[in-house]
N, C-alpha and C. Protein backbone atom coordinates (compact mmCIF):
# COMPACT_ATOMS: atom_id res chain seq x y z
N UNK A 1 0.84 -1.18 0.00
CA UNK A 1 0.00 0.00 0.00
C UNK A 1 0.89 1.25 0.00
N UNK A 2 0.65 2.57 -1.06
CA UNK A 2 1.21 3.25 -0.68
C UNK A 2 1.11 4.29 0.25
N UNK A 3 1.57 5.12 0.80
CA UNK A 3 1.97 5.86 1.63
C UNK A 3 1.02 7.01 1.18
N UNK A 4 0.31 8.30 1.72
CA UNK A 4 -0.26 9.19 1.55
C UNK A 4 0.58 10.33 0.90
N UNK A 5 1.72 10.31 2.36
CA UNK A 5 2.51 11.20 1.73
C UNK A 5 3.53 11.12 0.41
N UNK A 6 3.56 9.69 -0.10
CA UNK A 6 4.30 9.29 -1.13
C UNK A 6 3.20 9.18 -2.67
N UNK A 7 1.77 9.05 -2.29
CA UNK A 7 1.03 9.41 -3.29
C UNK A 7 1.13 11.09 -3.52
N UNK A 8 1.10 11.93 -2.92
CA UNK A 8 0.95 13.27 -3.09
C UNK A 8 2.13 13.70 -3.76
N UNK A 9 3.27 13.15 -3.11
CA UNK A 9 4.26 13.41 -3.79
C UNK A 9 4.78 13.07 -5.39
N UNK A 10 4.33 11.95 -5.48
CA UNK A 10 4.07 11.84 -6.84
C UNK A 10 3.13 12.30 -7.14
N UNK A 11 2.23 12.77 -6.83
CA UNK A 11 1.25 13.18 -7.71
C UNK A 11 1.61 14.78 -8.26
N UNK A 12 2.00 15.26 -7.29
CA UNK A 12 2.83 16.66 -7.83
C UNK A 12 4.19 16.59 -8.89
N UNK A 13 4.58 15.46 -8.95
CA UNK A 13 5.42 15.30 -9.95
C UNK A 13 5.14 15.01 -11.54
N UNK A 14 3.76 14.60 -11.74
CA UNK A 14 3.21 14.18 -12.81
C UNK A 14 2.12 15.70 -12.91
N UNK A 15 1.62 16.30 -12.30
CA UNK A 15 0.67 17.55 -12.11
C UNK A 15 0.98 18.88 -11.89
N UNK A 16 0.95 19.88 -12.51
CA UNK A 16 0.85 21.15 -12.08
C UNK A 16 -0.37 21.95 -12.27
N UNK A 17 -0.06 23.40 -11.96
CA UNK A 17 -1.83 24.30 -12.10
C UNK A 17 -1.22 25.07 -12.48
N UNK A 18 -2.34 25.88 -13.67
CA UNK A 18 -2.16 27.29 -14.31
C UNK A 18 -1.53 28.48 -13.66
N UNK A 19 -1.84 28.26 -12.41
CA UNK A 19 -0.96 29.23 -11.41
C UNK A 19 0.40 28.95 -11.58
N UNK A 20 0.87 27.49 -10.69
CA UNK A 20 2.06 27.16 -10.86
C UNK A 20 3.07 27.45 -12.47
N UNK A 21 2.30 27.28 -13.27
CA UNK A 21 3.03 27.66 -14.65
C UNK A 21 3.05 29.05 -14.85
N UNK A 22 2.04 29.62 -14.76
CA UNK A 22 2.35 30.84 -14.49
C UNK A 22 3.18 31.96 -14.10
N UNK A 23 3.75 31.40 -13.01
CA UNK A 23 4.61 31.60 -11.79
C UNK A 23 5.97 31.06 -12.50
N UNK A 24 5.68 30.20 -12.74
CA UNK A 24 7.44 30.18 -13.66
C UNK A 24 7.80 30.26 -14.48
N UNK A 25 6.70 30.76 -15.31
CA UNK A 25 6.99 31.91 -16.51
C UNK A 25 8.11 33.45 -16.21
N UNK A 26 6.73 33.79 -15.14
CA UNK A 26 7.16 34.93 -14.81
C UNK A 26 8.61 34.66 -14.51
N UNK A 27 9.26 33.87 -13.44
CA UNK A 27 10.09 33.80 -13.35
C UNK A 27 11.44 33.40 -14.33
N UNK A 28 10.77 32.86 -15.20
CA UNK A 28 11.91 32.83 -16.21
C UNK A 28 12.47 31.55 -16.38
N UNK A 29 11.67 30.27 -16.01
CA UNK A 29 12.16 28.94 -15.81
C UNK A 29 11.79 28.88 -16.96
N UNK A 30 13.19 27.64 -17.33
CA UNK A 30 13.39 26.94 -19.10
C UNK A 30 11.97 25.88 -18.79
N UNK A 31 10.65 26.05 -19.07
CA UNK A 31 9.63 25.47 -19.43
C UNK A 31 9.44 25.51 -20.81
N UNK A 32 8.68 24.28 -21.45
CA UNK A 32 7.90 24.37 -22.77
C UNK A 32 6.82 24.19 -22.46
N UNK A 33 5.50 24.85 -22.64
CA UNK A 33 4.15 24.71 -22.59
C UNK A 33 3.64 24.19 -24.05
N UNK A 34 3.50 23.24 -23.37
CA UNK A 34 2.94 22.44 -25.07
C UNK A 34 0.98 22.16 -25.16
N UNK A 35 0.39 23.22 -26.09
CA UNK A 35 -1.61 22.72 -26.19
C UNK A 35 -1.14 21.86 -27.26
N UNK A 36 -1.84 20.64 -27.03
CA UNK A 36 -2.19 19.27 -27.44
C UNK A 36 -3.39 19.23 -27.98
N UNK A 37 -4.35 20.50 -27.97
CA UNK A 37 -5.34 20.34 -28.49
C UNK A 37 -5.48 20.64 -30.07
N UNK A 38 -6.91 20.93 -30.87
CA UNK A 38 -6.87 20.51 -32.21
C UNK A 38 -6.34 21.96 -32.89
N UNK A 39 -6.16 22.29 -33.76
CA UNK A 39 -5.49 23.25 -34.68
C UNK A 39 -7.05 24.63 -34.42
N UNK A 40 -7.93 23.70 -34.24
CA UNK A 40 -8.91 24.97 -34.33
C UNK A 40 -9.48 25.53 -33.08
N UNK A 41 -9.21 24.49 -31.98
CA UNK A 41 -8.93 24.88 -30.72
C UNK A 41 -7.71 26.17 -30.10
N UNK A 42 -6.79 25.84 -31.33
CA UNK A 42 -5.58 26.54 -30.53
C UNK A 42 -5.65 28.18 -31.64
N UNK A 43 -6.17 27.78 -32.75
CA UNK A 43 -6.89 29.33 -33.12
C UNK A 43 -7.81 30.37 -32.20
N UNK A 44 -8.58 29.84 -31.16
CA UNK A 44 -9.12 29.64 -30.33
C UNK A 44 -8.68 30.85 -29.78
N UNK A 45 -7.69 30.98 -29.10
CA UNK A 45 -6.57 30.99 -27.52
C UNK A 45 -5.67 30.18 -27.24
N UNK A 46 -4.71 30.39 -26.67
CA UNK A 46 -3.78 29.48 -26.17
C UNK A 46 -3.15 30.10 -25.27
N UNK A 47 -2.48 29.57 -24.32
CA UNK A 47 -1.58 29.99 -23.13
C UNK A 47 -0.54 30.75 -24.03
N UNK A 48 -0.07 32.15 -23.43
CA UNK A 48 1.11 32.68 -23.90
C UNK A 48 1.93 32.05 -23.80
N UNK A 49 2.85 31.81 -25.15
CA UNK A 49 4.05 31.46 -25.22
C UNK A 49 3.92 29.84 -25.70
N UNK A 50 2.99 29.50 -25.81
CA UNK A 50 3.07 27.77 -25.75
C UNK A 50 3.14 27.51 -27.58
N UNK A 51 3.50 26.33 -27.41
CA UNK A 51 4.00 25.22 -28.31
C UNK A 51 2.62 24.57 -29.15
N UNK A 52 1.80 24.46 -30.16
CA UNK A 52 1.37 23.61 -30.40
C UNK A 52 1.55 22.65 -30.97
N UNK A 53 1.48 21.66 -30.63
CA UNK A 53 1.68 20.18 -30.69
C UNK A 53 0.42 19.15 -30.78
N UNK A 54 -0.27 18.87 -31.58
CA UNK A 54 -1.34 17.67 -31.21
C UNK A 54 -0.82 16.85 -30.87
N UNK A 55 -1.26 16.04 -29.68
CA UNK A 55 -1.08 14.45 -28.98
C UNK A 55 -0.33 13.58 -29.98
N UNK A 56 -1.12 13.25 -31.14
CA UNK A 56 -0.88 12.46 -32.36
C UNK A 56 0.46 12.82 -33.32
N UNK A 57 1.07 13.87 -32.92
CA UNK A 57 2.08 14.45 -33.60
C UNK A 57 3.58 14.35 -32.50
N UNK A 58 3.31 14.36 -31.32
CA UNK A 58 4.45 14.27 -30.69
C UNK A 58 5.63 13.42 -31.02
N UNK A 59 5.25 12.18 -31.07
CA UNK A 59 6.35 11.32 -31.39
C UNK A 59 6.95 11.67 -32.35
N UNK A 60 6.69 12.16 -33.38
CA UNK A 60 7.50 12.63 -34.56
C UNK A 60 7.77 13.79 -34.20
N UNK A 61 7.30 14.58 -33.78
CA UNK A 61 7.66 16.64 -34.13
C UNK A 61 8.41 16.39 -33.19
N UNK A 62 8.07 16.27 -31.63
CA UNK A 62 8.99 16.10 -30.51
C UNK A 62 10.27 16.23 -30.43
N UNK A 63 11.15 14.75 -30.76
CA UNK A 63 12.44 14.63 -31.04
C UNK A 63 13.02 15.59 -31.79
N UNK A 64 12.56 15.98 -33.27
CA UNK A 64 13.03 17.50 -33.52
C UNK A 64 12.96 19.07 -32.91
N UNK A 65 12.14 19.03 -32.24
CA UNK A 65 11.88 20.29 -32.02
C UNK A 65 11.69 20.48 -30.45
N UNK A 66 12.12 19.86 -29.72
CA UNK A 66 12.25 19.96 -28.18
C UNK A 66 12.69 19.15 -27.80
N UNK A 67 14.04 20.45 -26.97
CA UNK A 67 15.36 19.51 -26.78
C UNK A 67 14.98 18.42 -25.50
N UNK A 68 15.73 17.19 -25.52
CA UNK A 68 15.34 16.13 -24.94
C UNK A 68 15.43 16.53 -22.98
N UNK A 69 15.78 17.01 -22.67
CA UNK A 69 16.31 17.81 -21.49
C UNK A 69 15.34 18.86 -20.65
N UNK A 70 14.47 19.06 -21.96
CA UNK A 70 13.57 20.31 -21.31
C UNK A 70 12.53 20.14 -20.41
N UNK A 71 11.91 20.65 -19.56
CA UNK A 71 10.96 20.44 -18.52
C UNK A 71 9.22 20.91 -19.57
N UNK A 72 8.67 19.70 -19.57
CA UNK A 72 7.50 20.18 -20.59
C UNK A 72 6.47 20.07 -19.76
N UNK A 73 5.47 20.95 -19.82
CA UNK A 73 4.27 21.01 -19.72
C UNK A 73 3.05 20.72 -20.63
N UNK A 74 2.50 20.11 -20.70
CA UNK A 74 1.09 19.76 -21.50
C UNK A 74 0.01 20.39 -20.81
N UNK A 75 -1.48 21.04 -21.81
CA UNK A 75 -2.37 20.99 -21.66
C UNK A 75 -3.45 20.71 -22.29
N UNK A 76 -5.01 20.71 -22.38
CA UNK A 76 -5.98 20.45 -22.93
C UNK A 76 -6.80 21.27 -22.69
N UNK A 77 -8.65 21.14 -23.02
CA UNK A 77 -9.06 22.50 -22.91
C UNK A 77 -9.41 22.45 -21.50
N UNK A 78 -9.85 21.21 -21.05
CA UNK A 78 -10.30 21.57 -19.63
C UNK A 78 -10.30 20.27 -18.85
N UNK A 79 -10.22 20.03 -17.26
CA UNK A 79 -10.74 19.08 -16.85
C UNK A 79 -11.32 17.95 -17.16
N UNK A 80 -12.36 18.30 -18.24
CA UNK A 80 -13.15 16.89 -19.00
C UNK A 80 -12.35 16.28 -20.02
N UNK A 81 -11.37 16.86 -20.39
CA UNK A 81 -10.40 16.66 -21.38
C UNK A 81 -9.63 15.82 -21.15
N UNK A 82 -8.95 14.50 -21.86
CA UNK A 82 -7.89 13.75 -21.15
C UNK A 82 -6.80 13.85 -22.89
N UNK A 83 -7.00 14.57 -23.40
CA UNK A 83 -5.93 15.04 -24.56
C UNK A 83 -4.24 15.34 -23.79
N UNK A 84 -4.78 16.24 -22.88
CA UNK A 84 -3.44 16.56 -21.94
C UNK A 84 -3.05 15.17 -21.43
N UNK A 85 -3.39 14.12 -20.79
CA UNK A 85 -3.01 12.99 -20.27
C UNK A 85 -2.20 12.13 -21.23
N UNK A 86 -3.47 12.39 -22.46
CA UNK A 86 -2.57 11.25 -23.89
C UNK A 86 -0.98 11.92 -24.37
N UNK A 87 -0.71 12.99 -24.35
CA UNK A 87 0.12 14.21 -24.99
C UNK A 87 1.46 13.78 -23.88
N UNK A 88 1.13 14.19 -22.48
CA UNK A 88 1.85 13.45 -21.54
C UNK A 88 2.70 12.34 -21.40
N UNK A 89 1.92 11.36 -21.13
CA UNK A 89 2.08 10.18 -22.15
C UNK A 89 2.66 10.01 -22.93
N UNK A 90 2.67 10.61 -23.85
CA UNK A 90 3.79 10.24 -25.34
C UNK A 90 5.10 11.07 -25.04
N UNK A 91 4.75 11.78 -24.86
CA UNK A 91 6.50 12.84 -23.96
C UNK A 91 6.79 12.09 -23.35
N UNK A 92 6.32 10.76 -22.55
CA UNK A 92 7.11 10.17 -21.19
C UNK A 92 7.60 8.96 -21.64
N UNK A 93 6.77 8.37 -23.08
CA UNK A 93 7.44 7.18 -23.61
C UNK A 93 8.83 7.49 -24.24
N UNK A 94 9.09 9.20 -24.68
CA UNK A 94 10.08 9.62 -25.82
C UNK A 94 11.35 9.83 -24.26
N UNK A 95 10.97 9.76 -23.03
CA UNK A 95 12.00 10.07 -22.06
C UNK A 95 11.71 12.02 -21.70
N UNK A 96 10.93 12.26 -21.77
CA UNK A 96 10.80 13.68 -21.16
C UNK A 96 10.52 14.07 -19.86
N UNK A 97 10.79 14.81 -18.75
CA UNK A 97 9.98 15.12 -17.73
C UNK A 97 9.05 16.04 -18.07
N UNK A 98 7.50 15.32 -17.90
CA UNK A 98 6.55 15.89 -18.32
C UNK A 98 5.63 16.14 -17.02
N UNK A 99 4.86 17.17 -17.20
CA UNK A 99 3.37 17.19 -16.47
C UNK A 99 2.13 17.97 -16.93
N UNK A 100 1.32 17.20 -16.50
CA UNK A 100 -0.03 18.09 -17.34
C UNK A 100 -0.33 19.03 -16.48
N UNK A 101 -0.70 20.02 -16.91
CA UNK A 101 -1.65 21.08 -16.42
C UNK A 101 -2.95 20.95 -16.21
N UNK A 102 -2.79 20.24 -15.01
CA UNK A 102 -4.83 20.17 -14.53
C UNK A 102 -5.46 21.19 -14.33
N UNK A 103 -6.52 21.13 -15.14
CA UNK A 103 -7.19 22.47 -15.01
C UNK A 103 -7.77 23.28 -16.89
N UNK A 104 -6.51 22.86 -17.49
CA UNK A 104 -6.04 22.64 -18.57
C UNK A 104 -6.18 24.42 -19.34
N UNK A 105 -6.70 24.56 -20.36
CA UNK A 105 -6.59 26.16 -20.69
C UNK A 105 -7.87 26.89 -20.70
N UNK A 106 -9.18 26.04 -20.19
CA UNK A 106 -10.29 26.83 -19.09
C UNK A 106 -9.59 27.41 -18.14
N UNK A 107 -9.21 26.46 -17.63
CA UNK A 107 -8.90 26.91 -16.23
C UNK A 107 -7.54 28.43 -15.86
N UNK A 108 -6.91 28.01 -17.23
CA UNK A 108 -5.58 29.39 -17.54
C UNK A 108 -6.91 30.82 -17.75
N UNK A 109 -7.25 30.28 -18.86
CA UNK A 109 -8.56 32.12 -19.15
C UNK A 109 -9.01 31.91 -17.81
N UNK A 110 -9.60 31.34 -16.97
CA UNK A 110 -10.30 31.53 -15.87
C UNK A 110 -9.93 32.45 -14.63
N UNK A 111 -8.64 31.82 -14.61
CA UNK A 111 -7.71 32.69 -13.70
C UNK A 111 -7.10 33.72 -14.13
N UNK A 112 -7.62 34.45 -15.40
CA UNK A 112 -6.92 35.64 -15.84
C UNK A 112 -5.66 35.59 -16.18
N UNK A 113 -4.76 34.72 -16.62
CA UNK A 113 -3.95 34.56 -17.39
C UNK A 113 -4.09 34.97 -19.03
N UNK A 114 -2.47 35.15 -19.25
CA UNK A 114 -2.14 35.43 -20.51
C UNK A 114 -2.42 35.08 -21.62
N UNK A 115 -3.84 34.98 -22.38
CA UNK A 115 -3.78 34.19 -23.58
C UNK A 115 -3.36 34.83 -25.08
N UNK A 116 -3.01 34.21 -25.99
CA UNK A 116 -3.02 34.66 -27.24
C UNK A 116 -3.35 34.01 -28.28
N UNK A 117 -3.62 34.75 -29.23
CA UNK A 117 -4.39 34.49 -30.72
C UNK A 117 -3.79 35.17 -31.72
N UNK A 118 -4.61 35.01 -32.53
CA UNK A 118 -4.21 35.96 -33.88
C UNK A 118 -4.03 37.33 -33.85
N UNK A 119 -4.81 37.54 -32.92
CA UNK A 119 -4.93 39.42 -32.34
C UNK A 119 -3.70 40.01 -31.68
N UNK A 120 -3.22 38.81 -30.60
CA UNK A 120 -1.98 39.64 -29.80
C UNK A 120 -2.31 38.44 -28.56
N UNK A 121 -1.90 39.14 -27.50
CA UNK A 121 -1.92 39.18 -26.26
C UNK A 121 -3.02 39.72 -25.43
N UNK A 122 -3.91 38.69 -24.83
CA UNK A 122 -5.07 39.47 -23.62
C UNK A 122 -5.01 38.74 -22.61
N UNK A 123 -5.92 39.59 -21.85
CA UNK A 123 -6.50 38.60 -20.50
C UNK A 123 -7.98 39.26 -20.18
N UNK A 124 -8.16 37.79 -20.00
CA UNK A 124 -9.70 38.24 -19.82
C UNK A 124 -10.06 38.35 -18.36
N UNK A 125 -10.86 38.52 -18.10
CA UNK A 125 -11.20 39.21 -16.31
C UNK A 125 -11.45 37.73 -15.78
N UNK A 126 -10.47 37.76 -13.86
CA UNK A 126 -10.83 36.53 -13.25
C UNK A 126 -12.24 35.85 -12.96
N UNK A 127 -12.32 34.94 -13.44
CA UNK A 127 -13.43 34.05 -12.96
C UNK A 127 -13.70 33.96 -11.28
N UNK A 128 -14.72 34.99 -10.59
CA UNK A 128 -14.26 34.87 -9.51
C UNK A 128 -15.14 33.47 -8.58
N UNK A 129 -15.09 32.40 -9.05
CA UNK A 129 -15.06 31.11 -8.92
C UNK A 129 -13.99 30.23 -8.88
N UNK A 130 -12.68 30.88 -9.40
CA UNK A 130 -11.90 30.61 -9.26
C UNK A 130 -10.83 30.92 -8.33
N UNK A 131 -10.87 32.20 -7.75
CA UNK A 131 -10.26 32.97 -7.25
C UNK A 131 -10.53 34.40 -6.55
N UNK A 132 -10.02 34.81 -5.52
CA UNK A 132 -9.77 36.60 -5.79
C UNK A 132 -9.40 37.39 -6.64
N UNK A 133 -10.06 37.94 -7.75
CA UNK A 133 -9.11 38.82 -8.01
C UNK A 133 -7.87 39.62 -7.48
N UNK A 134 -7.09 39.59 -7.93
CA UNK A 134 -5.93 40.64 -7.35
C UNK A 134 -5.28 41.64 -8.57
N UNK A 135 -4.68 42.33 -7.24
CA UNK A 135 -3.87 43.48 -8.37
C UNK A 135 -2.59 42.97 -9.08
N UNK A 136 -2.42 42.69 -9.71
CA UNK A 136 -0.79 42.03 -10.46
C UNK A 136 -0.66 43.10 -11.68
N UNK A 137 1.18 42.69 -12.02
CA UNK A 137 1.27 43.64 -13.36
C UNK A 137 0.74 43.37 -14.34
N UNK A 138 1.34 44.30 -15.28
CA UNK A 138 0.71 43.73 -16.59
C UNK A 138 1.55 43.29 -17.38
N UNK A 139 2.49 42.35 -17.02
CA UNK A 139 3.50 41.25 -17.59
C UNK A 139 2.47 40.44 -17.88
């Protein structure tokens, strides 16, 4: 049986939150944010700065185009979504340290994070179901 504290702990090793990525953006950590979702999804919105990648494409694009070393993040559009899990997954068969972003890129617009499109750069106002609003910059 395992241990509580040894489930949690792995479980934070395979999991992060839109916050947490967030947060080490700002800070400047060598992350790749990779949406796994469909081409017309990621026309959509997408997390600033991220990678698109469909699930189904990793194994091939991967190895070229993200160095084997890098700390990757996956997401999907939301919670109901297990695209981020499959995407994961295939980064972990190629040898990557991967984790999904639970919560997935609902949950990034929700919390007033950085999205972008064809337009630029926005953020849309916190979901306050999600959170407090707060005052932060406008990084």
């Amino acid at each position: 049986m395992i241990d509580r504290q040894d489930f949690f702990a792995a479980k934070l090793a395979y999991e992060t939150d839109a916050s947490d990525v967030y947060t080490a953006q700002k800070a400047g950590a060598p992350l790749v944010v990779i949406d796994v979702r469909s081409a017309e999804a990621w026309a959509q919105g997408r997390v600033s700065g991220a990678v698109h990648m469909h699930y189904s494409e990793i194994p091939v694009r991967a190895p070229q185009e993200i160095p084997a070393d890098a700390e990757v993040v996956v997401y999907c559009w939301s919670p109901g979504c297990n695209a981020g899990a499959k995407g994961a997954l295939e980064f972990a068969k190629l040898g990557y340290t991967v984790r999904e972003m639970i919560g997935g890129f609902e949950y990034w617009v929700r919390e007033g994070y950085p999205i972008e499109d064809a337009d630029g750069i926005h953020r849309r106002p916190i979901d306050p179901t999600t959170g407090v609003p707060r005052v932060r910059s406008r990084a």
